[in-house]
C-alpha atoms as a PDB file:
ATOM      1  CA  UNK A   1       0.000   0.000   0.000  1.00  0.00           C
ATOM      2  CA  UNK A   2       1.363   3.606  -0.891  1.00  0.00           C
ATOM      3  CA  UNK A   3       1.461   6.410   1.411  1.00  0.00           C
ATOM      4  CA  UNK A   4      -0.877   8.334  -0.423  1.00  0.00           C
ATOM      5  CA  UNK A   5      -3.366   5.898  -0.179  1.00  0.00           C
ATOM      6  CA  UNK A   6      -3.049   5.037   3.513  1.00  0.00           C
ATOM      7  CA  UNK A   7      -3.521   8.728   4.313  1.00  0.00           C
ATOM      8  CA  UNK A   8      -7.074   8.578   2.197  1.00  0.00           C
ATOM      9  CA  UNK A   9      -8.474   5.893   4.234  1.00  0.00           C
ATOM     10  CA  UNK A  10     -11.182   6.838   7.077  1.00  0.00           C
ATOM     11  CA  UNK A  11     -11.870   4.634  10.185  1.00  0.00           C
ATOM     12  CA  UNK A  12     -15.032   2.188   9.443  1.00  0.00           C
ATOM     13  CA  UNK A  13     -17.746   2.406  11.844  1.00  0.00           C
ATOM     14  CA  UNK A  14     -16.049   1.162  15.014  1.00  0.00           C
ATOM     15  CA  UNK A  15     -13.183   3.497  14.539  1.00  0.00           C
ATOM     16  CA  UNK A  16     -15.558   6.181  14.289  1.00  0.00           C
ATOM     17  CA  UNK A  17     -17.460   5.089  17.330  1.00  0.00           C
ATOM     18  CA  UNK A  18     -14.023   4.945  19.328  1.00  0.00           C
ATOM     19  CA  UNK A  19     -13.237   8.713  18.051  1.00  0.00           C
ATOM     20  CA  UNK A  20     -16.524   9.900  19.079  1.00  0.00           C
ATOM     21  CA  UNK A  21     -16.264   8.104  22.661  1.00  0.00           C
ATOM     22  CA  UNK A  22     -12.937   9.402  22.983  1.00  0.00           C
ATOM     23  CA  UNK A  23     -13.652  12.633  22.352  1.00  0.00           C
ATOM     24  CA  UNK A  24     -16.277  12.741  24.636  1.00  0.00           C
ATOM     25  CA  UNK A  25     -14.900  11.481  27.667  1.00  0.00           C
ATOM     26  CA  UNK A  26     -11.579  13.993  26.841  1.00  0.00           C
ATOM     27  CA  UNK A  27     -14.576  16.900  26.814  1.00  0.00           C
ATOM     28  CA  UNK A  28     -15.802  15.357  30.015  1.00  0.00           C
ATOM     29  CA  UNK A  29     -12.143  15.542  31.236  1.00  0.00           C
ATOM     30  CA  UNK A  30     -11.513  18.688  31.009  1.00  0.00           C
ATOM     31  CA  UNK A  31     -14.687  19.863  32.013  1.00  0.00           C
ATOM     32  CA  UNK A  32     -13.899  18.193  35.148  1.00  0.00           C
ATOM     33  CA  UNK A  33     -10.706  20.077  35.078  1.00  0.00           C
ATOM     34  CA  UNK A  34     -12.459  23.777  34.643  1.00  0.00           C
ATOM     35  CA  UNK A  35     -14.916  22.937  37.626  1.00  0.00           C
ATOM     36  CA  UNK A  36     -12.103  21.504  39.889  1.00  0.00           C
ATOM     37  CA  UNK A  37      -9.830  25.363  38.685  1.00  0.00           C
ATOM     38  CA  UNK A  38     -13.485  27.454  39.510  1.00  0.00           C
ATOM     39  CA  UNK A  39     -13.535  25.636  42.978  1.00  0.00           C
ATOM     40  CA  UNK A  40      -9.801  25.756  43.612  1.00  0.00           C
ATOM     41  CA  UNK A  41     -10.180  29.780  43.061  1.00  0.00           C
ATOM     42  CA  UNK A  42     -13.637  30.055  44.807  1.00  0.00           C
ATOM     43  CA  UNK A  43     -11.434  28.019  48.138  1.00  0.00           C
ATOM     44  CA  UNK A  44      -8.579  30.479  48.066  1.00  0.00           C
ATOM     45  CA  UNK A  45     -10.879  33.527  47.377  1.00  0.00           C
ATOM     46  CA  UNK A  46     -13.395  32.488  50.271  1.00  0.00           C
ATOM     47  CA  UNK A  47     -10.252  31.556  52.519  1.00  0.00           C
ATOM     48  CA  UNK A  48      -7.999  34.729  52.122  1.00  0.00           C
ATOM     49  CA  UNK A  49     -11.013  37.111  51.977  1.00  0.00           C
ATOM     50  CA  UNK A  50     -13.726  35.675  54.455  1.00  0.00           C
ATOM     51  CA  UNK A  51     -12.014  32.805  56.279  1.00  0.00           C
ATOM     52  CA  UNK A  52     -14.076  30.207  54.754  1.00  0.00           C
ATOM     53  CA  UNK A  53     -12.704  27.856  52.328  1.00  0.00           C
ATOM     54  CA  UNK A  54     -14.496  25.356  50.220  1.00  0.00           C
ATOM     55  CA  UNK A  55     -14.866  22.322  52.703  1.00  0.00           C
ATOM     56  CA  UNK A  56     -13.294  19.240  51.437  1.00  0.00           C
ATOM     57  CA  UNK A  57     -11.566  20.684  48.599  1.00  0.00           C
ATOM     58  CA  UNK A  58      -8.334  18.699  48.465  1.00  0.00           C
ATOM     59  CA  UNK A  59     -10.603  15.691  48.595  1.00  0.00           C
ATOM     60  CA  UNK A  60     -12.608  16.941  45.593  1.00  0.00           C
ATOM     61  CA  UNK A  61      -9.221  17.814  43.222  1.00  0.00           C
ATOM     62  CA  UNK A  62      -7.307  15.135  44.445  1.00  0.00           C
ATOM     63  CA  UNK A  63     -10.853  12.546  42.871  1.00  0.00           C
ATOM     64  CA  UNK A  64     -11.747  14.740  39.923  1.00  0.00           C
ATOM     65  CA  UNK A  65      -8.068  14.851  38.619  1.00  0.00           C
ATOM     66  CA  UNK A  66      -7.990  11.269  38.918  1.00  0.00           C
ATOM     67  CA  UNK A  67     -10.700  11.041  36.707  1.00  0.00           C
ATOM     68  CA  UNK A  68      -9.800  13.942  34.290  1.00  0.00           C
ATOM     69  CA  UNK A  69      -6.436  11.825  33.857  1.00  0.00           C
ATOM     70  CA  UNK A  70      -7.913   8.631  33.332  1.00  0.00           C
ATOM     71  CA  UNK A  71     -10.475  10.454  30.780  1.00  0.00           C
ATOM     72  CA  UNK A  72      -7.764  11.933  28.623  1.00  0.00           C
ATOM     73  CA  UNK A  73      -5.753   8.392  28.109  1.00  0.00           C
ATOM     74  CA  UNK A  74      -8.042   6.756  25.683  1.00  0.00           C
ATOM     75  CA  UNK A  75      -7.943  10.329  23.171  1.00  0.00           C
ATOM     76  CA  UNK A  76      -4.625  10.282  23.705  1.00  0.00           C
ATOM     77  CA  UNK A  77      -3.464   6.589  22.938  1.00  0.00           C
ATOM     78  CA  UNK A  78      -5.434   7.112  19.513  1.00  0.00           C
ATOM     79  CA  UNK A  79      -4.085  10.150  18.196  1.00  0.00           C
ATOM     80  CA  UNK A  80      -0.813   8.579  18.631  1.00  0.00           C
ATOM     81  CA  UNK A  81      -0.167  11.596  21.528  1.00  0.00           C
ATOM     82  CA  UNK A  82       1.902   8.806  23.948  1.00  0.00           C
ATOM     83  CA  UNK A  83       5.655   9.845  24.586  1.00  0.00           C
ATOM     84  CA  UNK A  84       7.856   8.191  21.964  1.00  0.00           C
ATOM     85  CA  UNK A  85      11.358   7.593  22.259  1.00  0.00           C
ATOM     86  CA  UNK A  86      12.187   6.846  18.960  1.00  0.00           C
ATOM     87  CA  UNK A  87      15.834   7.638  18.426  1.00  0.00           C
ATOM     88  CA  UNK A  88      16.662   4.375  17.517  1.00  0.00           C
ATOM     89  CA  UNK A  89      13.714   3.837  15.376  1.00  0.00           C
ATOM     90  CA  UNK A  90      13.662   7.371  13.842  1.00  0.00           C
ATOM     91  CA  UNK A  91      15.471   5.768   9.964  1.00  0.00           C
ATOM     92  CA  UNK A  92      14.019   2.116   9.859  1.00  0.00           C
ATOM     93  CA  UNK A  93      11.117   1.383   7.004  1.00  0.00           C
ATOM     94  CA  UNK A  94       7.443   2.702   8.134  1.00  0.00           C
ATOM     95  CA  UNK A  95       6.068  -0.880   7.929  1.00  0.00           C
ATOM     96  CA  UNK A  96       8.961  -1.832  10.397  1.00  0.00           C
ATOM     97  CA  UNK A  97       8.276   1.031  13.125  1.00  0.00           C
ATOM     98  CA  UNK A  98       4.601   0.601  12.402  1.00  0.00           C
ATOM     99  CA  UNK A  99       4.654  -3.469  13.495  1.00  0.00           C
ATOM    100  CA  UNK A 100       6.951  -1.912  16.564  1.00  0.00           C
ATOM    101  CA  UNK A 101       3.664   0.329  17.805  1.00  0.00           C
ATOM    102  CA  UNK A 102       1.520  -1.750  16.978  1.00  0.00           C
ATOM    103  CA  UNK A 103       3.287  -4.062  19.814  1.00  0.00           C
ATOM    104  CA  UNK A 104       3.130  -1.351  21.398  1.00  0.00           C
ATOM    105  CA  UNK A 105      -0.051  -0.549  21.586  1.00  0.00           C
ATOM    106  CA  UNK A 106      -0.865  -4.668  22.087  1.00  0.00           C
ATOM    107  CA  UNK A 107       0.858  -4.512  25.408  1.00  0.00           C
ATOM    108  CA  UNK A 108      -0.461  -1.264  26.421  1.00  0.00           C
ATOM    109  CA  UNK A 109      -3.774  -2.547  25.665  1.00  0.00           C
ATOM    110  CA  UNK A 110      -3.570  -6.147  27.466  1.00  0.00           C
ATOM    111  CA  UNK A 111      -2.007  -3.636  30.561  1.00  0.00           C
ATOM    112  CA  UNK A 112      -5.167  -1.365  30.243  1.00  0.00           C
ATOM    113  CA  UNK A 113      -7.239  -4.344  30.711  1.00  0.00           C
ATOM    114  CA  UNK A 114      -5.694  -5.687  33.212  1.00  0.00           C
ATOM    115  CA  UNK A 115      -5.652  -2.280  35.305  1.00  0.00           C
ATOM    116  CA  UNK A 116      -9.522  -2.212  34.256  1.00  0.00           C
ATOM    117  CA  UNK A 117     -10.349  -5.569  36.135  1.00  0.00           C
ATOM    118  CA  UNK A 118      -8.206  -4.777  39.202  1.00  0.00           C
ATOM    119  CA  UNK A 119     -10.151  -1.301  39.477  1.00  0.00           C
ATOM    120  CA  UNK A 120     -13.466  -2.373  39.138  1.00  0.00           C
ATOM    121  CA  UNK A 121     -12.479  -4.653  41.827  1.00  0.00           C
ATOM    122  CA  UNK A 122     -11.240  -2.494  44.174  1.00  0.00           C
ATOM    123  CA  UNK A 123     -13.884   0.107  43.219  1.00  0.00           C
ATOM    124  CA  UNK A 124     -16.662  -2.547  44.546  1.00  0.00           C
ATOM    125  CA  UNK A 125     -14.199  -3.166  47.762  1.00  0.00           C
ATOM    126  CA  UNK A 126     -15.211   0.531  48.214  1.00  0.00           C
ATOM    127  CA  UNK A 127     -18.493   0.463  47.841  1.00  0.00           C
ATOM    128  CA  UNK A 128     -18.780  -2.991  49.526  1.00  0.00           C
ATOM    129  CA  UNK A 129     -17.077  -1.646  52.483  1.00  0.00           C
ATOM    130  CA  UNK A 130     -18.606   1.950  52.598  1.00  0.00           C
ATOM    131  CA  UNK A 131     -15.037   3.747  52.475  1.00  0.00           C
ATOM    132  CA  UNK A 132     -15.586   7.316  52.546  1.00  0.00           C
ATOM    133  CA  UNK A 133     -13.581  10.735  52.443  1.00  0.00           C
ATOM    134  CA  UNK A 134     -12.147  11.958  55.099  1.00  0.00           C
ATOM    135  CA  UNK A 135     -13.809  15.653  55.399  1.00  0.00           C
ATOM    136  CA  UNK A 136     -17.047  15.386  52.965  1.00  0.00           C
ATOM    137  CA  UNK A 137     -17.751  11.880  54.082  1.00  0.00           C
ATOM    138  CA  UNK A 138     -18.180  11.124  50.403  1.00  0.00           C
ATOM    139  CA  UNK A 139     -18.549   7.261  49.196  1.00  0.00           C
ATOM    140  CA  UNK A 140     -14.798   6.688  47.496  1.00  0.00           C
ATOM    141  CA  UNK A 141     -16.670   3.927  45.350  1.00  0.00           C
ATOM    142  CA  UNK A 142     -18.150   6.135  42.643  1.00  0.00           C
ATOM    143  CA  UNK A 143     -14.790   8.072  41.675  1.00  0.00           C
ATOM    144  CA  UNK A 144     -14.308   4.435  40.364  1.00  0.00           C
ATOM    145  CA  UNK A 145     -17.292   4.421  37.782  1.00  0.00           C
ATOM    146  CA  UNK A 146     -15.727   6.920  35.336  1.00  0.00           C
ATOM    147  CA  UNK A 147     -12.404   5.807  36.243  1.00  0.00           C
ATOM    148  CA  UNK A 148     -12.920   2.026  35.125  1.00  0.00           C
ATOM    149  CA  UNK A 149     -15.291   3.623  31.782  1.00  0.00           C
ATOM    150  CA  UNK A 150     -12.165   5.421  30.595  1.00  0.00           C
ATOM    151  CA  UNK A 151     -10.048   2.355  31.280  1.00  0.00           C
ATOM    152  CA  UNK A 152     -12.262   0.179  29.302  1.00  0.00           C
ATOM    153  CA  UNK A 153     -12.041   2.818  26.216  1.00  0.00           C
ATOM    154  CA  UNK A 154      -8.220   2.668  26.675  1.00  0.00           C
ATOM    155  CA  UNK A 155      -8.501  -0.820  25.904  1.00  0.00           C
ATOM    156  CA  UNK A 156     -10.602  -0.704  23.224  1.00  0.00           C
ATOM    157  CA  UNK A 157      -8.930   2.052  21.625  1.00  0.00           C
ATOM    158  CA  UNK A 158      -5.365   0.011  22.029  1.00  0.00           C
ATOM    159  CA  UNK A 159      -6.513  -2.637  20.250  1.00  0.00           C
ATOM    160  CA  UNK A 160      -7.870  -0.841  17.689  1.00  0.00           C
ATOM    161  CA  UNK A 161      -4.842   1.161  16.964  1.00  0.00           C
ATOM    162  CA  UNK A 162      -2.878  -2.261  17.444  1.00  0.00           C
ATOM    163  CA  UNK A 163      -4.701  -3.518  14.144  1.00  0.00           C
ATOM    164  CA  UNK A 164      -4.655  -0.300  12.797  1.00  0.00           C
ATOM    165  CA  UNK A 165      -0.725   0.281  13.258  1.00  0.00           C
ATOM    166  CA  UNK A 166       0.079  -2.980  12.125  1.00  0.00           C
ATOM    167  CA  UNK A 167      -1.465  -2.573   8.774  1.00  0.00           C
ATOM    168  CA  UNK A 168       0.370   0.554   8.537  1.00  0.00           C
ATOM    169  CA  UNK A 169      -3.236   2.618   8.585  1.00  0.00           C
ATOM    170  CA  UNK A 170      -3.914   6.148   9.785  1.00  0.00           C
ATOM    171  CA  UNK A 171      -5.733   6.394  12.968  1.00  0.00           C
END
């Protein structure tokens, strides 16, 4: 296949589904992100001017970063936006250094799943055991729901680009 042609071809329907989930949960990840940076300014506003921070709030970044992070992963894995060191691969053939990522992206994917079963495990230890926050007495359990979502994406989307790579294919 030339490189002109492998830059024509669009993702079939489930690589279109993948791009539109991924892009979704990176919107919801950063809107996450703009809520937790309102709250962080309303705390030190309220706590410098009238004493009175926003209760809780280290609990609140320290959960909705974790899931901001987690949301971002799968958008990032397929837009190929994962830290490369490819000095050593920088001059071998494109069909070479695409079988190497799609490897890659393989074991990233089998690692995503794995990380996806242990945290839907330990997110029902959680819930099963009625851990809560320390200041908001929040249930720890559901910071696990979006958390194990994006994880599950991540996988998806590693395999995907795993096929995808390995054919030599855009994303």
């Amino acid at each position: 296949m030339s490189s002109a042609s492998a830059d024509t071809i669009r993702p079939g329907f489930p690589g279109r589904i993948l791009h539109t989930l991924c892009n979704l949960f990176a919107t919801g990840g950063g809107l996450v992100l703009l809520g937790l940076a309102v709250m962080t300014v309303a705390s030190i506003v309220g706590r410098y001017l009238f004493s009175l921070p926003v209760p809780g709030d280290f609990e609140l970044v320290e959960i909705g970063c974790a899931i901001a992070v987690f949301a971002f992963l799968p958008y990032c894995q397929l837009h190929n936006g994962n830290v490369v060191v490819d000095f050593f691969t920088l001059h071998i053939h494109p069909r070479t250094r695409g079988r190497m990522d799609s490897v890659g992206s393989l074991v990233f994917g089998l690692i995503a799943a794995l990380l996806t079963w242990r945290l839907a495990l330990g997110g029902y230890d959680m819930y099963r055991y009625g851990e809560q926050t320390m200041i908001l007495g929040l249930s720890r359990w559901w910071g696990f729901i979006p958390i194990v979502a994006s994880l599950a994406l991540l996988t998806l989307v590693c395999f995907y680009t795993c096929a995808r790579q390995w054919s030599n294919r855009t994303l």
